[in-house]
N, C-alpha and C. Protein backbone atom coordinates (compact mmCIF):
# COMPACT_ATOMS: atom_id res chain seq x y z
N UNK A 1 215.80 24.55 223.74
CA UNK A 1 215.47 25.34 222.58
C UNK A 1 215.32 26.80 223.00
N UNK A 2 215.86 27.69 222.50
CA UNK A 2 215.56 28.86 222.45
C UNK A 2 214.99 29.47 221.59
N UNK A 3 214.13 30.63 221.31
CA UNK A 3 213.20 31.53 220.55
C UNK A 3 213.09 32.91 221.13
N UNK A 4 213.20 33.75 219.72
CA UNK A 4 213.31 35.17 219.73
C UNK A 4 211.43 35.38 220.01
N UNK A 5 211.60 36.39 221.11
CA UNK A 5 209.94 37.06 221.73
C UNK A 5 210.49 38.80 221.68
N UNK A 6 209.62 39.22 221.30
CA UNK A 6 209.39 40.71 221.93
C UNK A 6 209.84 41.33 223.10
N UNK A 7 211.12 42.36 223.31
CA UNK A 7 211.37 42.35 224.50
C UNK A 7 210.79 43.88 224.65
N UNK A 8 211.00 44.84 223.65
CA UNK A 8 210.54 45.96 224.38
C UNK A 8 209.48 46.79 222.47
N UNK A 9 208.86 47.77 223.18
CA UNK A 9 208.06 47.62 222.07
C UNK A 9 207.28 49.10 222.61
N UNK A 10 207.59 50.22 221.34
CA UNK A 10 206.91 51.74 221.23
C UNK A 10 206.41 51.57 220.11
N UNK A 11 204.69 51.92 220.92
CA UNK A 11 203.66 51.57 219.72
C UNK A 11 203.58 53.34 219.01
N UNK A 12 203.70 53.42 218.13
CA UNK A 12 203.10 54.62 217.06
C UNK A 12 203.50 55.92 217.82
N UNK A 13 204.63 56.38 217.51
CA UNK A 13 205.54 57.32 217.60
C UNK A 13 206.00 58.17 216.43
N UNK A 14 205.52 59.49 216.46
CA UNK A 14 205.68 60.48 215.17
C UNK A 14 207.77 60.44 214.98
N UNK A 15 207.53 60.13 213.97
CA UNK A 15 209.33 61.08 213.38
C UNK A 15 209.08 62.38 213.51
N UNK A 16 210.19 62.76 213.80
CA UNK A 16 210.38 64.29 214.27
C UNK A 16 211.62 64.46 213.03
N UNK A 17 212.15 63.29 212.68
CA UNK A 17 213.10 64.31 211.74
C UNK A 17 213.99 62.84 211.19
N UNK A 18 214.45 63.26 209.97
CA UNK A 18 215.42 62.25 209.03
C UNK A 18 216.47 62.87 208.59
N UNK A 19 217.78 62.11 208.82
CA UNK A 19 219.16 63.07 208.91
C UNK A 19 220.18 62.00 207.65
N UNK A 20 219.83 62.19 206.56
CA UNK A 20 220.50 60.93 205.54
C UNK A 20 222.06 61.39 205.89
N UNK A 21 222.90 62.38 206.37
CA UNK A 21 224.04 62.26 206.71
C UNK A 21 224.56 61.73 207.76
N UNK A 22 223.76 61.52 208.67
CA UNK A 22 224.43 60.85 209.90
C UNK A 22 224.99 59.71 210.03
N UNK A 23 225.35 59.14 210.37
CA UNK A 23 226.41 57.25 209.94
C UNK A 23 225.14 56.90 210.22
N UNK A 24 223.93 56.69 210.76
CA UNK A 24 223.04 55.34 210.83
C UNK A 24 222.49 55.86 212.75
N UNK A 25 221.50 54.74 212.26
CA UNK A 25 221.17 54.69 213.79
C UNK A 25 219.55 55.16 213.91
N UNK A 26 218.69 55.22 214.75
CA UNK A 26 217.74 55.59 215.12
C UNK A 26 218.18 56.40 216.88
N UNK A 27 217.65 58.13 216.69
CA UNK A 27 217.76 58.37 218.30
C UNK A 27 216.15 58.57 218.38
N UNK A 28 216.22 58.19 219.86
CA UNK A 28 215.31 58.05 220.38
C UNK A 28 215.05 58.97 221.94
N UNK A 29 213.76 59.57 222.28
CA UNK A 29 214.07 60.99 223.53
C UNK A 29 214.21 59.14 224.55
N UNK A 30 215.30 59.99 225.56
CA UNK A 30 215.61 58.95 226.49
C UNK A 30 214.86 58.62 227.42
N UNK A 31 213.37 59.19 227.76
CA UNK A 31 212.36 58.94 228.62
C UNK A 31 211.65 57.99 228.20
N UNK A 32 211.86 58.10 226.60
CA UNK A 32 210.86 56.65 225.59
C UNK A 32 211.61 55.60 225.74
N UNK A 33 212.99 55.73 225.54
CA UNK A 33 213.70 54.78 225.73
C UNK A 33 213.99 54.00 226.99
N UNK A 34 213.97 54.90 227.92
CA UNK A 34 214.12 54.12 229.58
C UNK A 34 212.41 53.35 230.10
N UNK A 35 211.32 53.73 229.63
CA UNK A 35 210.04 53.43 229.68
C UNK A 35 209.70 52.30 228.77
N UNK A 36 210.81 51.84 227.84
CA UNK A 36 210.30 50.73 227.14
C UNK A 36 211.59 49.40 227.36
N UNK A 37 212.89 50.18 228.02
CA UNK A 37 213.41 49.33 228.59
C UNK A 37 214.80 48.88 227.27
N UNK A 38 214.71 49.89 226.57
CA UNK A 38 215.61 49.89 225.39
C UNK A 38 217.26 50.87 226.18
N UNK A 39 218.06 50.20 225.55
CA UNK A 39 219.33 50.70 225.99
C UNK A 39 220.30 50.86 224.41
N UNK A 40 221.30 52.03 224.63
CA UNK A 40 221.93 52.23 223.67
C UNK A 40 222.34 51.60 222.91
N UNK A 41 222.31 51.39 221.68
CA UNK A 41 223.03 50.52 220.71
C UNK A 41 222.85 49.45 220.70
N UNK A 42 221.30 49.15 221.16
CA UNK A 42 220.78 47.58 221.19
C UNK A 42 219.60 47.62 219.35
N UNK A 43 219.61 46.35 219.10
CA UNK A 43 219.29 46.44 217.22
C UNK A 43 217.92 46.44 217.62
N UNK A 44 217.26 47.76 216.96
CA UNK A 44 215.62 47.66 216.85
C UNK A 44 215.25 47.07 215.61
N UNK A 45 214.38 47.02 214.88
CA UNK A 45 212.94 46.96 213.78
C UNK A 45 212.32 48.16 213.99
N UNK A 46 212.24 48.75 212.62
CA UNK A 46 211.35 49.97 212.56
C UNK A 46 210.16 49.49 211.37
N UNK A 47 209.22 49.83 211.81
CA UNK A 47 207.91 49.27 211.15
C UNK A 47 207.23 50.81 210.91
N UNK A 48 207.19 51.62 209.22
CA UNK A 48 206.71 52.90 208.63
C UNK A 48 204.95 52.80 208.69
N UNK A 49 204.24 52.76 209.60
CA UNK A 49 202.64 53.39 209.44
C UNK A 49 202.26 53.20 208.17
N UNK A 50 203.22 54.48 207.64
CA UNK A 50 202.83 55.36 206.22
C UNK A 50 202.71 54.66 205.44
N UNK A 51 204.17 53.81 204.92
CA UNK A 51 204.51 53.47 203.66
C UNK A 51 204.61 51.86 203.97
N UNK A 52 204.75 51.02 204.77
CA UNK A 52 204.92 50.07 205.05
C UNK A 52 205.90 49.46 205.37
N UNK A 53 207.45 50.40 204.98
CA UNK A 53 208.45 50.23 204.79
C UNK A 53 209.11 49.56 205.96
N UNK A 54 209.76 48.29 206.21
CA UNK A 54 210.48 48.26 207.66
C UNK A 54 211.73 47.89 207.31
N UNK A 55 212.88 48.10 208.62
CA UNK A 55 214.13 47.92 208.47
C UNK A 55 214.66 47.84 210.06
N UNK A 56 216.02 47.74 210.04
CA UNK A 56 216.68 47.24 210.99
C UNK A 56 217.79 48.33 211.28
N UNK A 57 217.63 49.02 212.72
CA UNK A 57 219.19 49.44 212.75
C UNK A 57 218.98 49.76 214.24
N UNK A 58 219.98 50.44 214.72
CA UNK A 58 220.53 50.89 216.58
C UNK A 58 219.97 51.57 217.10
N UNK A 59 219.78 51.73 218.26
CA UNK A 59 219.26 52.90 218.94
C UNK A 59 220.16 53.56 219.83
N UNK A 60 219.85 55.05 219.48
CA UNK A 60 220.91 56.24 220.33
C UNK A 60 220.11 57.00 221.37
N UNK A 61 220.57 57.58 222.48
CA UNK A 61 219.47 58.39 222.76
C UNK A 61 219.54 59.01 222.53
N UNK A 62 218.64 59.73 222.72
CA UNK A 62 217.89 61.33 222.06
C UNK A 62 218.24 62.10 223.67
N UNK A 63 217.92 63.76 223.71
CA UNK A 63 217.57 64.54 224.80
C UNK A 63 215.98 64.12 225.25
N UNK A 64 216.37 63.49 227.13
CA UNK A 64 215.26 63.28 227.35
C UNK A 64 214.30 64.14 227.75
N UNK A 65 212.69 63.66 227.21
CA UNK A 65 211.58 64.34 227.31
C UNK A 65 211.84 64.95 225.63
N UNK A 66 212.28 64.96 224.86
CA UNK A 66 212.20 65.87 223.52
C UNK A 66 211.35 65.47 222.61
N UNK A 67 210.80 64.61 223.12
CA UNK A 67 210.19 63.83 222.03
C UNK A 67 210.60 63.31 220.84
N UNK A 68 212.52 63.25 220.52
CA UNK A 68 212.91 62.61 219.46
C UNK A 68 212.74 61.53 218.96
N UNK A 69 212.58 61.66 217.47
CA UNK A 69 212.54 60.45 216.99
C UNK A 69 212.84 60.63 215.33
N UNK A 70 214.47 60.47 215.19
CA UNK A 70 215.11 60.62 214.30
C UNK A 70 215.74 59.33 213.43
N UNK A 71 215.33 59.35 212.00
CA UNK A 71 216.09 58.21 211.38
C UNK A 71 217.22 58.71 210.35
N UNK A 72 218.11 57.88 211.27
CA UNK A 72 219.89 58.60 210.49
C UNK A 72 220.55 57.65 209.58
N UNK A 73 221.31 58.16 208.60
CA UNK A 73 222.23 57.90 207.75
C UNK A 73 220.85 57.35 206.48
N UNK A 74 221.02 56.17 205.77
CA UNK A 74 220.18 55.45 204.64
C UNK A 74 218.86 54.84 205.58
N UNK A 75 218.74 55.18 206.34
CA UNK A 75 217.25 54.59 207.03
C UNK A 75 216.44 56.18 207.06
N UNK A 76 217.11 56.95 207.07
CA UNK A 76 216.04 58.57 206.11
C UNK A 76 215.33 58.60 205.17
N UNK A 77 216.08 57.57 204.35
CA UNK A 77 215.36 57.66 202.92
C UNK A 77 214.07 56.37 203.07
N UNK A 78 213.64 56.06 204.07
CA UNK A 78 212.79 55.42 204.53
C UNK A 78 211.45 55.79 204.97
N UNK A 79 211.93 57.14 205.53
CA UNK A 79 210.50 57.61 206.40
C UNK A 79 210.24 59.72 205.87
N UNK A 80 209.23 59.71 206.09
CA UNK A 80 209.13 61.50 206.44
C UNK A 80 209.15 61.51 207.32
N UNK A 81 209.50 62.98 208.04
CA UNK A 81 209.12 64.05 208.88
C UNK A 81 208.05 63.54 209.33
N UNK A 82 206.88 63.40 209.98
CA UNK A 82 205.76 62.92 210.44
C UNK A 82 204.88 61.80 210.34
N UNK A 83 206.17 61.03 210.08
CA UNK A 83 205.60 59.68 209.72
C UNK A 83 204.98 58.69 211.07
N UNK A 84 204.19 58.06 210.99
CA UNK A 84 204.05 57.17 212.29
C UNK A 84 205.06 56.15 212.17
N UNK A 85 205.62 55.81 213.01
CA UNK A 85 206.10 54.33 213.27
C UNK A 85 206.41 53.42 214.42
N UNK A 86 206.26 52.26 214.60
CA UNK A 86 206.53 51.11 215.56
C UNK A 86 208.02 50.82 215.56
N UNK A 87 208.55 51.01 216.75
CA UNK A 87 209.87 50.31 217.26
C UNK A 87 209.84 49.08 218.28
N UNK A 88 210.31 48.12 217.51
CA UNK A 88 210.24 46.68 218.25
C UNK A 88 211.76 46.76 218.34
N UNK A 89 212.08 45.97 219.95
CA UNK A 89 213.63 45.30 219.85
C UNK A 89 212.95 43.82 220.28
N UNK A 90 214.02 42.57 220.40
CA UNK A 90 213.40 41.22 220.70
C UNK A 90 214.85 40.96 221.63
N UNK A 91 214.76 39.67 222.19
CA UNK A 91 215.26 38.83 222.90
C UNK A 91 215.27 37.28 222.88
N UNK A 92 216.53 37.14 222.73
CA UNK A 92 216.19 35.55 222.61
C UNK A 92 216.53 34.57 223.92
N UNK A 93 215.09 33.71 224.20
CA UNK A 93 214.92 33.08 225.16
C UNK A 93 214.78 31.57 225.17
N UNK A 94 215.30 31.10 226.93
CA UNK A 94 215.19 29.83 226.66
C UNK A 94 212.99 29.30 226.32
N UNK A 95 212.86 28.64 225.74
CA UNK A 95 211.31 28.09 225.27
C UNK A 95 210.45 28.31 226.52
N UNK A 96 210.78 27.72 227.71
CA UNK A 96 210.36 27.90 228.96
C UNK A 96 210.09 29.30 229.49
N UNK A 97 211.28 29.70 229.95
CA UNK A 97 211.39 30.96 229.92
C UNK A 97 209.96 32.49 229.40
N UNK A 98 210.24 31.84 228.39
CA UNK A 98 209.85 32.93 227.14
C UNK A 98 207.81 32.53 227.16
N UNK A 99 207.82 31.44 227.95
CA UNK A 99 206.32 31.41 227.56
C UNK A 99 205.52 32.29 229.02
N UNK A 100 206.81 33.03 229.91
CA UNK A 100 206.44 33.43 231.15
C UNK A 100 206.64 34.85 231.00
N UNK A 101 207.30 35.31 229.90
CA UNK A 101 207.74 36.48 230.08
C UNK A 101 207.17 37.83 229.29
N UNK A 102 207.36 38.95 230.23
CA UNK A 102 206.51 40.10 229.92
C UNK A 102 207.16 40.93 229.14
N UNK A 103 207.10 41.86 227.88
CA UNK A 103 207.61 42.90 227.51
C UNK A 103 207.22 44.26 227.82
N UNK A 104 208.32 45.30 227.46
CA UNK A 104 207.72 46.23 227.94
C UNK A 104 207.29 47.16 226.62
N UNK A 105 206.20 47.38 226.99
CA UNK A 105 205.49 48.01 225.67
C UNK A 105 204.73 49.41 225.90
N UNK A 106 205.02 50.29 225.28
CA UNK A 106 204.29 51.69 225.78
C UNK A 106 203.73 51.99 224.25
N UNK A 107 203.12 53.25 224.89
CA UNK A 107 202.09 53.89 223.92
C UNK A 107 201.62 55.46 224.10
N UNK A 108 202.94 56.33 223.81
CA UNK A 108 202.96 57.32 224.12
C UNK A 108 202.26 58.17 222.96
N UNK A 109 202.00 59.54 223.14
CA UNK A 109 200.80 60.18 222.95
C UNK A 109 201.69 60.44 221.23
N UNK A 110 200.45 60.34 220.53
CA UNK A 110 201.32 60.45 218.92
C UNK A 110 201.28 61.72 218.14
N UNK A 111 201.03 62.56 219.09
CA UNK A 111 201.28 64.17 218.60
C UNK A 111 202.55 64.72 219.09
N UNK A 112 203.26 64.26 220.35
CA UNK A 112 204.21 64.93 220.62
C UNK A 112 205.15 63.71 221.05
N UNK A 113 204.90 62.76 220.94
CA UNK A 113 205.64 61.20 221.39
C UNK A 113 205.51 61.22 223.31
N UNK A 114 205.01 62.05 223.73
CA UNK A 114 205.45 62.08 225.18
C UNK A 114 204.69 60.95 226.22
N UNK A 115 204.71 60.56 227.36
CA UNK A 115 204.36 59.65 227.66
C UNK A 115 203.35 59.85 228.43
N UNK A 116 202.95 60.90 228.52
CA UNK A 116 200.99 61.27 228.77
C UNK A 116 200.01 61.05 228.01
């Protein structure tokens, strides 16, 4: 049997910006992204603080250290400018497996997203 667990996971991270023209995607600064163990164009969950709102789409990187954290194309019309939000990605594991295994989860500073 296999089951989807939590593989990587950025707790409460400000939006820096919403781009409704862009094709889609979530970027992300690539220091958040290499620290939580997320790689390009793997499918996150975005979970809105604010509004409650969650949804599903990719992750791009951002310039690392910038503290980006941009939601593109129809996932804009989701969030503000300074919204908090949670980015989960998951993994699916064998049952065994998965009752041993660690994610990587950070919790970078929620004024500037940085990892101090």
């Amino acid at each position: 049997m296999q089951i989807q667990v939590v593989k990587s996971k950025i707790h409460r991270v400000k939006v820096t910006g919403a781009d409704l023209n862009y094709i889609g995607s979530i970027t992300i600064d690539e220091a958040l992204m290499e620290a939580s163990n997320l790689i390009e164009g793997e499918k996150v969950s975005i979970v809105n603080i604010n509004n409650g709102e969650r949804l599903e789409t990719y992750a791009i990187k951002g310039e690392k250290n910038s503290g980006e954290i941009t939601l593109n194309g129809p996932a804009a019309r989701k969030v503000q400018k300074d919204d908090i939000i949670i980015i989960i990605s998951y993994a699916t594991l064998d049952f065994e497996e998965a009752k041993t295994f660690k994610p990587w989860i950070i919790f970078p500073n929620e004024k500037d997203n940085s990892l101090t």
